[in-house]
C-alpha atoms as a PDB file:
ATOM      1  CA  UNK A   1       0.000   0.000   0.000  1.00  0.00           C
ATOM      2  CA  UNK A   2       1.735   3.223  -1.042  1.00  0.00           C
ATOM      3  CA  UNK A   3       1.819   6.275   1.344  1.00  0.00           C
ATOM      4  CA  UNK A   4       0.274   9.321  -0.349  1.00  0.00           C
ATOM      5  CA  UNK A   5       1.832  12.890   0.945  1.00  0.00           C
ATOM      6  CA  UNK A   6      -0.977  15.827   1.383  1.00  0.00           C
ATOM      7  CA  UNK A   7      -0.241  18.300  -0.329  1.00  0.00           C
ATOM      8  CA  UNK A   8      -1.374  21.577   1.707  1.00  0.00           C
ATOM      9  CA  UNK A   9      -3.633  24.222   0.330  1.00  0.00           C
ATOM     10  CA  UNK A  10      -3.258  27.568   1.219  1.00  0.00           C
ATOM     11  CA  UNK A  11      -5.639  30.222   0.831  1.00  0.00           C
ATOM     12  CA  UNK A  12      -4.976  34.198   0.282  1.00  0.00           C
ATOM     13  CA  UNK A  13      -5.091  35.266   3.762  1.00  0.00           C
ATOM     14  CA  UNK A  14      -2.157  31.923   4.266  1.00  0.00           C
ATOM     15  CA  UNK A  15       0.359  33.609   1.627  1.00  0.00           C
ATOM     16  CA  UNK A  16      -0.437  37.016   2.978  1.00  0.00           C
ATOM     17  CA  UNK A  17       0.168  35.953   6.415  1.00  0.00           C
ATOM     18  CA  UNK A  18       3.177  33.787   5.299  1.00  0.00           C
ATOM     19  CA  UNK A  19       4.746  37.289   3.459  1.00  0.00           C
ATOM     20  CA  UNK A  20       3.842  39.139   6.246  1.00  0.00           C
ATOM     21  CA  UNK A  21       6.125  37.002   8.433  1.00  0.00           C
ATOM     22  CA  UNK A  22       8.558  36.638   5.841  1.00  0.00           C
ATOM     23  CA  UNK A  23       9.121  40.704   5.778  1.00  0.00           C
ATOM     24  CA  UNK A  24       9.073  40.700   9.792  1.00  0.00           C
ATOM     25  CA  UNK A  25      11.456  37.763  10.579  1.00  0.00           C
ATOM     26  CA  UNK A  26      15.332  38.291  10.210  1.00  0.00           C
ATOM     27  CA  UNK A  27      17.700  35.826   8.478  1.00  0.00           C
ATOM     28  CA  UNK A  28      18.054  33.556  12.002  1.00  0.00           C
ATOM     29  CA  UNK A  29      14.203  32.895  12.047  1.00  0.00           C
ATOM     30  CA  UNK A  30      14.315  32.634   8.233  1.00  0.00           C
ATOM     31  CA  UNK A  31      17.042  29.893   8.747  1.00  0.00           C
ATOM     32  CA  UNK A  32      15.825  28.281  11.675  1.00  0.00           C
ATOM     33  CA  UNK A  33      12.454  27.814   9.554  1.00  0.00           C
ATOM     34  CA  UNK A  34      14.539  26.618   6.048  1.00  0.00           C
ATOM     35  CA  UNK A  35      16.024  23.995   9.139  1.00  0.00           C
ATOM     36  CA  UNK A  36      12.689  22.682  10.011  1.00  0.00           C
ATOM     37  CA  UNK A  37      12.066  22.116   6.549  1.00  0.00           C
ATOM     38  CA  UNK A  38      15.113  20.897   5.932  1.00  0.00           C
ATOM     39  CA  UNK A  39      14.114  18.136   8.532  1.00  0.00           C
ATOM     40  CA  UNK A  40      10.630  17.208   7.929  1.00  0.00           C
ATOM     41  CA  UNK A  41      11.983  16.672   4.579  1.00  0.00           C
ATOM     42  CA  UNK A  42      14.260  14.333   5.708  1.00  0.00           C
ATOM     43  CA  UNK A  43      11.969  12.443   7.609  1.00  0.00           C
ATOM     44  CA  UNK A  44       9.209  11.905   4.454  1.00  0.00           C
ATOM     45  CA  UNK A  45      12.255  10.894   2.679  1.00  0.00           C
ATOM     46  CA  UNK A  46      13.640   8.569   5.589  1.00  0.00           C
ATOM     47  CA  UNK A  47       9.801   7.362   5.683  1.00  0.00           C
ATOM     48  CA  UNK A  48       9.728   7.088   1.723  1.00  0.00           C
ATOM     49  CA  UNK A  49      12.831   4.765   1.785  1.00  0.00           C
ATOM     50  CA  UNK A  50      12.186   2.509   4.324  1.00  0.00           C
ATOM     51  CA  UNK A  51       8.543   1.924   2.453  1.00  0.00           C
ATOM     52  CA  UNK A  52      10.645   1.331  -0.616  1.00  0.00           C
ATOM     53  CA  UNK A  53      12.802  -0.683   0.699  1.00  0.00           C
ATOM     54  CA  UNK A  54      10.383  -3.095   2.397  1.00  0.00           C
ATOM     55  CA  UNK A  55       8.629  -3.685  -1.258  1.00  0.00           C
ATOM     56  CA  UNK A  56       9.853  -6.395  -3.340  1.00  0.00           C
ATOM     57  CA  UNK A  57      11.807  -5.488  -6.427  1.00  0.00           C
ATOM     58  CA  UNK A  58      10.978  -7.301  -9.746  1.00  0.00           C
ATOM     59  CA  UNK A  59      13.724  -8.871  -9.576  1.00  0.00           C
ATOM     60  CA  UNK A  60      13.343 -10.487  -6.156  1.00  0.00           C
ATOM     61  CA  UNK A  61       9.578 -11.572  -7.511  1.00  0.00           C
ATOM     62  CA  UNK A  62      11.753 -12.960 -10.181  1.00  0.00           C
ATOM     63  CA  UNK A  63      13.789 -15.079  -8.090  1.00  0.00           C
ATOM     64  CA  UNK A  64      10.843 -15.831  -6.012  1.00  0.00           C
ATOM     65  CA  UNK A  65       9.174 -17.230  -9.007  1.00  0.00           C
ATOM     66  CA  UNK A  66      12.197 -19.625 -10.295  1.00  0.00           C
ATOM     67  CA  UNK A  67      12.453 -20.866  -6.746  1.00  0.00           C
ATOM     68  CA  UNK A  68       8.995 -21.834  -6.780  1.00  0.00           C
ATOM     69  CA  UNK A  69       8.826 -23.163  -9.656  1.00  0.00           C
ATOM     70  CA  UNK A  70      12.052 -25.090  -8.783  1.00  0.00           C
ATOM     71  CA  UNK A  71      10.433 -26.614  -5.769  1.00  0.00           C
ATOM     72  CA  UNK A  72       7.003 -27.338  -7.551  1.00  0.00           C
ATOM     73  CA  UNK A  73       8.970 -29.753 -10.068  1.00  0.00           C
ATOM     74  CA  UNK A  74      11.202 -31.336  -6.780  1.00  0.00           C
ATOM     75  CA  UNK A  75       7.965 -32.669  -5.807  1.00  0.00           C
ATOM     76  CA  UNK A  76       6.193 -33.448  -8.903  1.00  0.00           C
ATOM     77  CA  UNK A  77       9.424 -35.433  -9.501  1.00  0.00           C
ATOM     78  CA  UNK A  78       9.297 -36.683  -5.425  1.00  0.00           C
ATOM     79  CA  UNK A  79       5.902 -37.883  -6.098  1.00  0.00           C
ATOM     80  CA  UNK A  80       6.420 -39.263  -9.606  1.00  0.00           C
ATOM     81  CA  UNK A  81       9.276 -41.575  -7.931  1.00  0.00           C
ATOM     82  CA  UNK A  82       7.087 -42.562  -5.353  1.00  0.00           C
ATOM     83  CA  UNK A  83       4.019 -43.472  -7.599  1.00  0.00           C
ATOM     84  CA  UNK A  84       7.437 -45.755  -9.247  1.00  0.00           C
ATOM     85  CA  UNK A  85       7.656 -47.129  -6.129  1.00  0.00           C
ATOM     86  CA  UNK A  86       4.239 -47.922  -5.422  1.00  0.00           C
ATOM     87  CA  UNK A  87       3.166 -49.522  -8.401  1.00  0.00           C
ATOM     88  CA  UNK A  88       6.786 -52.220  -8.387  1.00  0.00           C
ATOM     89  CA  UNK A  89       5.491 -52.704  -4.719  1.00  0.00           C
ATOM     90  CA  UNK A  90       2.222 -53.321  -5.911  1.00  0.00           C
ATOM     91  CA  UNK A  91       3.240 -55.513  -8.959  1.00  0.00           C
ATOM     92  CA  UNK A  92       5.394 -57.739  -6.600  1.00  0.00           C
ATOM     93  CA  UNK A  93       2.489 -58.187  -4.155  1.00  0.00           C
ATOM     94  CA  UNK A  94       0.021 -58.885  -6.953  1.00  0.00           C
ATOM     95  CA  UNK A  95       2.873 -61.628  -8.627  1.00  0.00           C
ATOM     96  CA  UNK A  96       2.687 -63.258  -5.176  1.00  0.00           C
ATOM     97  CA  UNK A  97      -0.696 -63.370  -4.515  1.00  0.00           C
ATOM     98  CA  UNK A  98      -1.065 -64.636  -8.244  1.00  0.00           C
ATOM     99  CA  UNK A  99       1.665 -67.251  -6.964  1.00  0.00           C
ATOM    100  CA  UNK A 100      -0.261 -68.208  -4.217  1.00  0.00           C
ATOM    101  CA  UNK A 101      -3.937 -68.925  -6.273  1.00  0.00           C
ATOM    102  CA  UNK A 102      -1.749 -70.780  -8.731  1.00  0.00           C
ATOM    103  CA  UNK A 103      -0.184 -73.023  -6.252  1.00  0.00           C
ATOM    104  CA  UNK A 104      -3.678 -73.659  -4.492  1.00  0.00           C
ATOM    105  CA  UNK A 105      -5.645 -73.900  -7.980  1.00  0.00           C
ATOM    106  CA  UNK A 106      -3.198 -77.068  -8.387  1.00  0.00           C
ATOM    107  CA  UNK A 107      -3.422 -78.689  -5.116  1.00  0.00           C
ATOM    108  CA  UNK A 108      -7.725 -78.228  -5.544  1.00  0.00           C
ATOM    109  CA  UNK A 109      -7.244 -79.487  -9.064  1.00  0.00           C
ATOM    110  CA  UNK A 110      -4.379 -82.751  -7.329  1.00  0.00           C
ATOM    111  CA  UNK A 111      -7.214 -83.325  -4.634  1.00  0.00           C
ATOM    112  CA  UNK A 112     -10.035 -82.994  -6.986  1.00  0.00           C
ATOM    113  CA  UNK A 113      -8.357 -86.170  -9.459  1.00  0.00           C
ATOM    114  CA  UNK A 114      -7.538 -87.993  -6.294  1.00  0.00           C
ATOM    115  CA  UNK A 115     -11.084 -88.025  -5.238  1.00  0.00           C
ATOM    116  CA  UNK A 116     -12.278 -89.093  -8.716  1.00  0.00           C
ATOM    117  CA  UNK A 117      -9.830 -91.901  -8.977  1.00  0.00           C
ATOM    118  CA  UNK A 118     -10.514 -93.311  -5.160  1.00  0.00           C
ATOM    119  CA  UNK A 119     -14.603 -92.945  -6.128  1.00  0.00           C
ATOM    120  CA  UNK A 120     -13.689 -95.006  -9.198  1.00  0.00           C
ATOM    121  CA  UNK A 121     -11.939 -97.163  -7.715  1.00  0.00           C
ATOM    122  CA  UNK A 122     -14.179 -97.595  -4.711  1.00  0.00           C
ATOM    123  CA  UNK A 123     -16.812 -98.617  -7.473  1.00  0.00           C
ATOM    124  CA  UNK A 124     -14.291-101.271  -9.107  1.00  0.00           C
ATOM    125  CA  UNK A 125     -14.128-102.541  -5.478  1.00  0.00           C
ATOM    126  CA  UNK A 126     -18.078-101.958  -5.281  1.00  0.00           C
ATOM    127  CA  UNK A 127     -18.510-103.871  -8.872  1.00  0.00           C
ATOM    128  CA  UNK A 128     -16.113-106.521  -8.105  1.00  0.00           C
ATOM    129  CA  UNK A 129     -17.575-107.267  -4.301  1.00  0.00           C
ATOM    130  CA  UNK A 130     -20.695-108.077  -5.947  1.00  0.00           C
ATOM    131  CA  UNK A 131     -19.213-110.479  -8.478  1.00  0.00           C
ATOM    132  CA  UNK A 132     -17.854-112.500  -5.594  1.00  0.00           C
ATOM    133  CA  UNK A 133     -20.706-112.572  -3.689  1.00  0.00           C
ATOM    134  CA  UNK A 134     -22.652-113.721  -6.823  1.00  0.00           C
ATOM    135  CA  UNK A 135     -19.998-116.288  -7.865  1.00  0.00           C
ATOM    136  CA  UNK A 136     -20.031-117.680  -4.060  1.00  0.00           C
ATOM    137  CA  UNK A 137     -23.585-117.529  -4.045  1.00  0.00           C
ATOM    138  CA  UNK A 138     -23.929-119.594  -7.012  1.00  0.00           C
ATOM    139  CA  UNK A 139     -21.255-122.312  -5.723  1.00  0.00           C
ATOM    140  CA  UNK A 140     -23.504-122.454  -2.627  1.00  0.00           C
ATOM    141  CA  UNK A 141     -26.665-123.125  -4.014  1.00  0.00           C
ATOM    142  CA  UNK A 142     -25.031-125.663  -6.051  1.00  0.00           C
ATOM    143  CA  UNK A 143     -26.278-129.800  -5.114  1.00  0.00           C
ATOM    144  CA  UNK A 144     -22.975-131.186  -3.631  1.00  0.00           C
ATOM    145  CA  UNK A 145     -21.151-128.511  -2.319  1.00  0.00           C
END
């Protein structure tokens, strides 16, 4: 926000009054009054600097803006690496979870032949049982036996 300096106005009867004193006062008060000047002059201008001197030049907005836009791509690069990261993590987990349904696919798959072959041959057992019983049924109910 920039300081503006008020300008005074002075009316007719403020000159006339000023000349007036101007023709009365001797070259001490006409110094000693150039002095005061001299100083609150010094002071707006002290006051002026310091203002000035707190605002940022171009050049430091300049530098400002590299060094943000410096930082911005450190992280889009920081967070492009650790996306990287992520996703090998990731790909490894998912390769041994894949791993793992593989290897239990085949053991259901190994367990589900098994079964079928015991069931069939539990049924051979079944079938062939049967044919004994018959065949040693028949030699019992044979005369002479």
């Amino acid at each position: 926000m920039t300081r503006k300096m008020a300008v005074p106005s002075a009316t007719k009867a403020d000159i006339d009054e000023a000349v007036g004193l101007l023709r009365e006062s001797t070259k001490a008060d006409l110094d000693e009054a150039i002095g005061l000047v001299r100083s609150d002059l010094k002071e707006d201008i002290g006051f002026v600097r310091r203002d000035l001197e707190s605002k940022a030049t171009k050049v430091d907005l300049e530098s400002m803006h590299r060094g943000l836009a410096l930082q911005i791509e450190r992280q889009q690069n920081e967070a492009r690496a650790s996306e990287d990261r992520m996703v090998q993590k990731m790909s490894s987990l998912n390769s041994q979870v894949m791993q793992a349904i593989d290897s239990f696919a085949g053991k259901a798959q190994n367990s589900e032949r098994a079964m079928t072959l015991h069931g069939r041959e539990l049924t051979d057992v079944h079938v062939g049982l049967r044919e004994h019983e018959r065949r040693i049924t028949a030699l019992e109910s044979k005369p002479g036996s």
